[in-house]
Protein backbone atom coordinates (compact mmCIF):
# COMPACT_ATOMS: atom_id res chain seq x y z
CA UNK A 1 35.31 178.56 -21.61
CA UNK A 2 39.14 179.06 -20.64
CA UNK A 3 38.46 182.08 -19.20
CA UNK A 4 35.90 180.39 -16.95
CA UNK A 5 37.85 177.68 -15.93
CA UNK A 6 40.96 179.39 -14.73
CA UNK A 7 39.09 181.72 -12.88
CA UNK A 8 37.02 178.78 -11.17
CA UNK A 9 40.45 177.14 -10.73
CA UNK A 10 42.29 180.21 -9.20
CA UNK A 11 39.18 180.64 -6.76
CA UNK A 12 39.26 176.49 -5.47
CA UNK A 13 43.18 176.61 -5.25
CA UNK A 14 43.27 180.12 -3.18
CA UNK A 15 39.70 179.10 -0.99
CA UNK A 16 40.31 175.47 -0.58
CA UNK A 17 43.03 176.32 1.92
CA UNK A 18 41.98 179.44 3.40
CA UNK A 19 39.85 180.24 6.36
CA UNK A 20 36.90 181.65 3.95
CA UNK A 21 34.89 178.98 2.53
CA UNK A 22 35.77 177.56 -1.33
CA UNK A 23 31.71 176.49 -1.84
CA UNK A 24 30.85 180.74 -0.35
CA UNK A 25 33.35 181.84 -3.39
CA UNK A 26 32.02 179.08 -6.20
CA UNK A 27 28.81 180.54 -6.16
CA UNK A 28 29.47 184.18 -6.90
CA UNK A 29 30.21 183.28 -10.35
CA UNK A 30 26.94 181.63 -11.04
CA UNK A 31 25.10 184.68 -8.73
CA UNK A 32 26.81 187.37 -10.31
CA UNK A 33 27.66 186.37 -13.54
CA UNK A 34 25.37 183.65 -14.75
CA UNK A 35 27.85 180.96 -15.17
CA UNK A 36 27.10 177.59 -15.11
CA UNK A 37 28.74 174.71 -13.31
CA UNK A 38 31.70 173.53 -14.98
CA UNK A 39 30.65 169.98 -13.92
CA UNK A 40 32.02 166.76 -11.75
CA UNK A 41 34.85 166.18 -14.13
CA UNK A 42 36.36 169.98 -13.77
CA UNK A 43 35.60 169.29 -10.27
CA UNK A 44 37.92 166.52 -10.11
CA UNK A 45 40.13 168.42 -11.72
CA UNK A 46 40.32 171.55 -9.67
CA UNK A 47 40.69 169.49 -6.38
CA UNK A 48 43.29 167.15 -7.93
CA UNK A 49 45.46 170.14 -8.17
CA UNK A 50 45.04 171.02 -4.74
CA UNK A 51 46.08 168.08 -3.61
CA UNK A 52 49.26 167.81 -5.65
CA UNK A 53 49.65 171.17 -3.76
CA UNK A 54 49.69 170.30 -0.71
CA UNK A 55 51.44 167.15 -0.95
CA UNK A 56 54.34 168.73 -3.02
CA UNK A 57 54.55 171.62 -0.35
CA UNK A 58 54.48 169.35 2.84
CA UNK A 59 56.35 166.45 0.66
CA UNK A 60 59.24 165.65 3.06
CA UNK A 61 56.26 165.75 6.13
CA UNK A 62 54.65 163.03 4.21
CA UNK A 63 57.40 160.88 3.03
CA UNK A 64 58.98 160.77 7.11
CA UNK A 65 55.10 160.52 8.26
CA UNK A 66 54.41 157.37 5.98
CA UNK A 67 57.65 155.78 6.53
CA UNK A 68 56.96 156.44 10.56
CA UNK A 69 53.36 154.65 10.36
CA UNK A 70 54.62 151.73 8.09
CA UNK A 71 57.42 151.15 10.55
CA UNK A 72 54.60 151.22 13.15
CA UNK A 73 52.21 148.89 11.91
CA UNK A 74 55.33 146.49 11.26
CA UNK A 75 55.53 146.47 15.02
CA UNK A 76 58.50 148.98 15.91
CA UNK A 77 58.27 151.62 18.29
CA UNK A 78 56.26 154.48 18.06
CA UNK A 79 57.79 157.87 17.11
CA UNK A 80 56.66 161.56 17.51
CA UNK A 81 56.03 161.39 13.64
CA UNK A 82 54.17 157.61 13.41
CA UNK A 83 51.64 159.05 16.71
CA UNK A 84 51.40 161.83 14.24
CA UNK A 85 50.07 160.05 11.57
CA UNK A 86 47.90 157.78 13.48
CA UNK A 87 46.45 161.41 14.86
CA UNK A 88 45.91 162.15 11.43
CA UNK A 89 44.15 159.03 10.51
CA UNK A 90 41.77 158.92 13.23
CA UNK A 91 41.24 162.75 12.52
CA UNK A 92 39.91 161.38 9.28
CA UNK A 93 37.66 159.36 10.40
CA UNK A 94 34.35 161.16 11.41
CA UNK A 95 34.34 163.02 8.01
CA UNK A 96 34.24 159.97 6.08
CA UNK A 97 31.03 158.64 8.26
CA UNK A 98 29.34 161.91 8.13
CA UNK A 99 29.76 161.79 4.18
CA UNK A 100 29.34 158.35 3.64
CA UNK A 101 25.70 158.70 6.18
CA UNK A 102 24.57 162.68 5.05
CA UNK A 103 26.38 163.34 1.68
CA UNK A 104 23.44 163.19 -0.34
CA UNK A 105 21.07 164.93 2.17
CA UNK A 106 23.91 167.70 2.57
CA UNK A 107 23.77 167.91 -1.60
CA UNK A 108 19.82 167.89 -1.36
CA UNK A 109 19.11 170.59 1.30
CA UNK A 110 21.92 172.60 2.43
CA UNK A 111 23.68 173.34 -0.69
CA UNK A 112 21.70 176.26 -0.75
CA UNK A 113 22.64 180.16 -0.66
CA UNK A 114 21.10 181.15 2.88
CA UNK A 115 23.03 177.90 4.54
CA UNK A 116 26.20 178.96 2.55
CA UNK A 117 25.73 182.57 3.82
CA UNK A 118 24.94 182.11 7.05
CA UNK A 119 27.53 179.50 7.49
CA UNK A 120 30.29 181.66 6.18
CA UNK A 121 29.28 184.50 9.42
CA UNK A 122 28.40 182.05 11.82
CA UNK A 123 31.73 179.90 11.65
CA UNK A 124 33.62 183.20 11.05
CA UNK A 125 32.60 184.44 14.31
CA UNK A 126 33.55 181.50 15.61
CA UNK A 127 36.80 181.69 14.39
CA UNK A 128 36.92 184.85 15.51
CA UNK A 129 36.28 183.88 19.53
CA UNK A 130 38.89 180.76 18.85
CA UNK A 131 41.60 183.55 17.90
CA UNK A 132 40.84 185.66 21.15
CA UNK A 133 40.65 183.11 23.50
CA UNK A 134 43.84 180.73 21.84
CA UNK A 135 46.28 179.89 24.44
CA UNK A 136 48.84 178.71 21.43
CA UNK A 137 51.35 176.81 23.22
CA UNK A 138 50.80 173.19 21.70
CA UNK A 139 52.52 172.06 18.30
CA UNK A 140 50.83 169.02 16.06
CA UNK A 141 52.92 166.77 17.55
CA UNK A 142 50.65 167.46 20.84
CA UNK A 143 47.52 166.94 19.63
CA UNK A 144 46.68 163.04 21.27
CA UNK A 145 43.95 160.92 19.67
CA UNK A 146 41.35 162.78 21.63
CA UNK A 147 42.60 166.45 19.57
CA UNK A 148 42.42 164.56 16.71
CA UNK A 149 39.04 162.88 17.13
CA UNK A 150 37.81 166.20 17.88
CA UNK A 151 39.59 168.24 15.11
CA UNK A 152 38.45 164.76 12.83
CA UNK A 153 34.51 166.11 14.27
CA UNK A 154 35.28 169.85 13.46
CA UNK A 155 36.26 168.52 9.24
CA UNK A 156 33.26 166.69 9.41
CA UNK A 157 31.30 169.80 10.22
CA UNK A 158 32.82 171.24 7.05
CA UNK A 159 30.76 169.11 4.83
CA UNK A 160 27.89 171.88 5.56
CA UNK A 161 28.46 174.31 2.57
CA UNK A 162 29.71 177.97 3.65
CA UNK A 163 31.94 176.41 6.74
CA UNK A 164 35.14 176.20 5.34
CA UNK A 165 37.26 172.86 6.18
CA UNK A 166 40.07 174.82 6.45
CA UNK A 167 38.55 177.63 8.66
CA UNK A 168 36.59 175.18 10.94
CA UNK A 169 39.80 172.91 11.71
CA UNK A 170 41.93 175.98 12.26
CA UNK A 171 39.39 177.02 14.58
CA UNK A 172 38.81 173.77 16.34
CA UNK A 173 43.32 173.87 16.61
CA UNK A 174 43.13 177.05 18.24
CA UNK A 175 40.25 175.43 20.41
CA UNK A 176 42.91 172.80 21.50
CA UNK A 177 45.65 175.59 22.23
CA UNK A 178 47.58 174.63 19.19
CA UNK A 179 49.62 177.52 17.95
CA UNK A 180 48.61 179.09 14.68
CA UNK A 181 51.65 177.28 12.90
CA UNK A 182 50.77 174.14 14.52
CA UNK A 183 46.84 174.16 13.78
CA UNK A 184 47.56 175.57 10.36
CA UNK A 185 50.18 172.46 9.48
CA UNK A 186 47.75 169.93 11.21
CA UNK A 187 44.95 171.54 8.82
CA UNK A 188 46.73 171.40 5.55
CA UNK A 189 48.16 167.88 6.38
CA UNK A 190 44.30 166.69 7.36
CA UNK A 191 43.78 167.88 4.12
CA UNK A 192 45.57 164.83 1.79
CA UNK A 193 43.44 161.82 2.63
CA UNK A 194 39.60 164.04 2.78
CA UNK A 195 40.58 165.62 -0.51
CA UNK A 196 41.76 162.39 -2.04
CA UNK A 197 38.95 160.08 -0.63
CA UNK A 198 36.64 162.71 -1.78
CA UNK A 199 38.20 163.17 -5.31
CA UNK A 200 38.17 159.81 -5.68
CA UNK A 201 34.19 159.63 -4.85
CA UNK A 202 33.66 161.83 -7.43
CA UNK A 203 36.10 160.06 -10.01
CA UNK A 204 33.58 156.62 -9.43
CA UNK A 205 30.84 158.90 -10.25
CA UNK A 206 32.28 159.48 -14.20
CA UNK A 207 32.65 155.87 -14.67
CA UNK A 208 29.07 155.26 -15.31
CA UNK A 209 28.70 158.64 -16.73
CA UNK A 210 28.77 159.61 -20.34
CA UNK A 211 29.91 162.96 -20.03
CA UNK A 212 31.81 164.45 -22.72
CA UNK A 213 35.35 165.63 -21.02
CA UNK A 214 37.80 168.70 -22.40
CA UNK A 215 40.82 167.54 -21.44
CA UNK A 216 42.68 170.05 -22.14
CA UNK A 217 40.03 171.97 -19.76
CA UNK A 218 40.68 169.61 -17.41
CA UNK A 219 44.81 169.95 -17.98
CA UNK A 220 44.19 173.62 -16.99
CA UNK A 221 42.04 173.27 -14.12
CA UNK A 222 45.09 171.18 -12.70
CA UNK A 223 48.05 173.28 -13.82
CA UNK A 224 45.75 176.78 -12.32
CA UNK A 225 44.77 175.42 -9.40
CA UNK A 226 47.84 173.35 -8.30
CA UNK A 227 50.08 177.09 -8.79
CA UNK A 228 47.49 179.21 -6.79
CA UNK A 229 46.95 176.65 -3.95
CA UNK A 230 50.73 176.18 -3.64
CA UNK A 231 50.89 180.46 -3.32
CA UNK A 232 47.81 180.53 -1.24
CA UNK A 233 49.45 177.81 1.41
CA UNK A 234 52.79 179.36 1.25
CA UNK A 235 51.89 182.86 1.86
CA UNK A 236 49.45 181.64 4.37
CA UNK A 237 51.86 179.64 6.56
CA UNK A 238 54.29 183.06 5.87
CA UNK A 239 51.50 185.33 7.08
CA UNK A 240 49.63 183.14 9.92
CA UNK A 241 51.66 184.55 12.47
CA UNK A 242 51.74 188.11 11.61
CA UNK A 243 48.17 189.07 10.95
CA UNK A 244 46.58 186.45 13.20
CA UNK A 245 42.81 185.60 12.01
CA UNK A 246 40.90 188.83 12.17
CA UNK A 247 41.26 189.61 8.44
CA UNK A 248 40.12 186.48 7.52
CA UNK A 249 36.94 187.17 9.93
CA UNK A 250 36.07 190.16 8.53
CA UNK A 251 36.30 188.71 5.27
CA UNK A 252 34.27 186.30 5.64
CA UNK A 253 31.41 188.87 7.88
CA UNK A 254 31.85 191.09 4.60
CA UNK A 255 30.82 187.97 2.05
CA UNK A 256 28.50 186.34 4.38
CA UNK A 257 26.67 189.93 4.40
CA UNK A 258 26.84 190.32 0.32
CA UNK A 259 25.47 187.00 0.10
CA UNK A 260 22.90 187.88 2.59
CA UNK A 261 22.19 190.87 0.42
CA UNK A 262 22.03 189.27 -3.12
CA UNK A 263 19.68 186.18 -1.46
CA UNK A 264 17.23 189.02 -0.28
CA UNK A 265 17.36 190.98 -3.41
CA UNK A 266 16.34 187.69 -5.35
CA UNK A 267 13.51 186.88 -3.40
């Protein structure tokens, strides 16, 4: 059982913020290995660590960010960092209607292998032609409300298994000519208030529940998945610039392709 759980932690903290899909990567366990879900409450677990992640790395964005949008709903001026975090609100938008609209008819019929596969190639080529064509000249502080409604649009496309949130708001950055940097930051920092209005979601759903909870399970999903997201967005933000988004394409060709292969063999 520990065994399972820190390697379904390690894969959510390393996926959850890279280009190649988390869902693509949490069903090769079950597929190849015959492992069954861990559950919602290891779920809430796993993504709670994320998001300690990503608030602890970007922690002095967010603390100047908040402090910028309180001062501007008080009625002060607007800064570079409180049109920032209005960008980032409105970005958050269109996920939450999507979810709140489609989330159980995206649980119903597209959590399925073929959607997860042929999401993971279809938004990877995509990515791919964003990367080419990128003029990369705009930071995050750039983006307007119209960048953000559409990079809010491109997260809410994410809810459709195999897409990668991470992947398709990189992609829809690059769209915008954001610089790598730029898009990635915007990404990560987009991040914070889908993962926690999602985690929170799924944290209603144990209330009425009467699920019987490892915590210490749960403890480790935290602890593995808070260290390896932390890695995965440092060495990301490290790497963005030097490898550019082609290995992450082929990656994701290469699973889309196994998937493809395993769904076929099963039939």
């Amino acid at each position: 059982m520990e065994v399972h759980a820190i390697l379904l932690a390690l894969i959510q903290g390393f996926t959850e913020f890279l280009p190649i899909s988390s869902s693509a990567h949490l069903i090769l366990p079950s597929v190849f290995l015959g492992w069954q879900d861990q559950g919602l409450a290891f779920d809430v677990a796993v993504h709670l660590g994320s998001l300690l992640a990503v608030m602890y790395y970007f922690r002095h964005e967010v603390k100047s960010l908040a402090i910028a949008w309180l001062s501007s709903i008080r009625g002060k001026e607007h800064s570079a960092e409180s049109r920032l975090a209005w960008c980032l609100v409105l970005a958050t938008i269109p996920a939450c209607i999507v979810g709140a609209l489609f989330g159980s008819v995206i649980a119903d019929y597209l959590r399925s292998g073929w959607v997860i596969a042929a999401s993971t190639i279809v938004f990877g080529l995509l990515l791919w032609w964003s990367g080419k064509t990128a003029k990369l000249y705009k930071n995050e502080y750039q983006t307007g409300w119209r960048g953000a409604l559409f990079l809010g649009c491109a997260q809410a496309v994410a809810l459709i298994p195999g897409t990668s949130r991470s992947g398709i708001t990189l992609t829809a950055g690059l769209m915008l000519g954001m610089t790598r940097d730029a898009a990635a930051r915007f990404s990560f920092l987009m991040s914070i208030p889908i993962i926690f209005l999602a985690g929170s979601h799924q944290a209603t759903g144990l209330i009425n529940t009467e699920m019987t909870m490892s915590w210490s399970i749960m403890g480790l999903g935290v602890v593995v998945s808070f260290i390896s997201a932390l890695l995965c967005i440092h060495l990301f933000l490290a790497l963005l610039n030097r490898i550019g988004v082609m290995p992450f394409v082929w990656y994701r060709l290469g699973l889309g392709a196994v998937l493809l292969v395993v769904m076929t063999s099963q039939l």
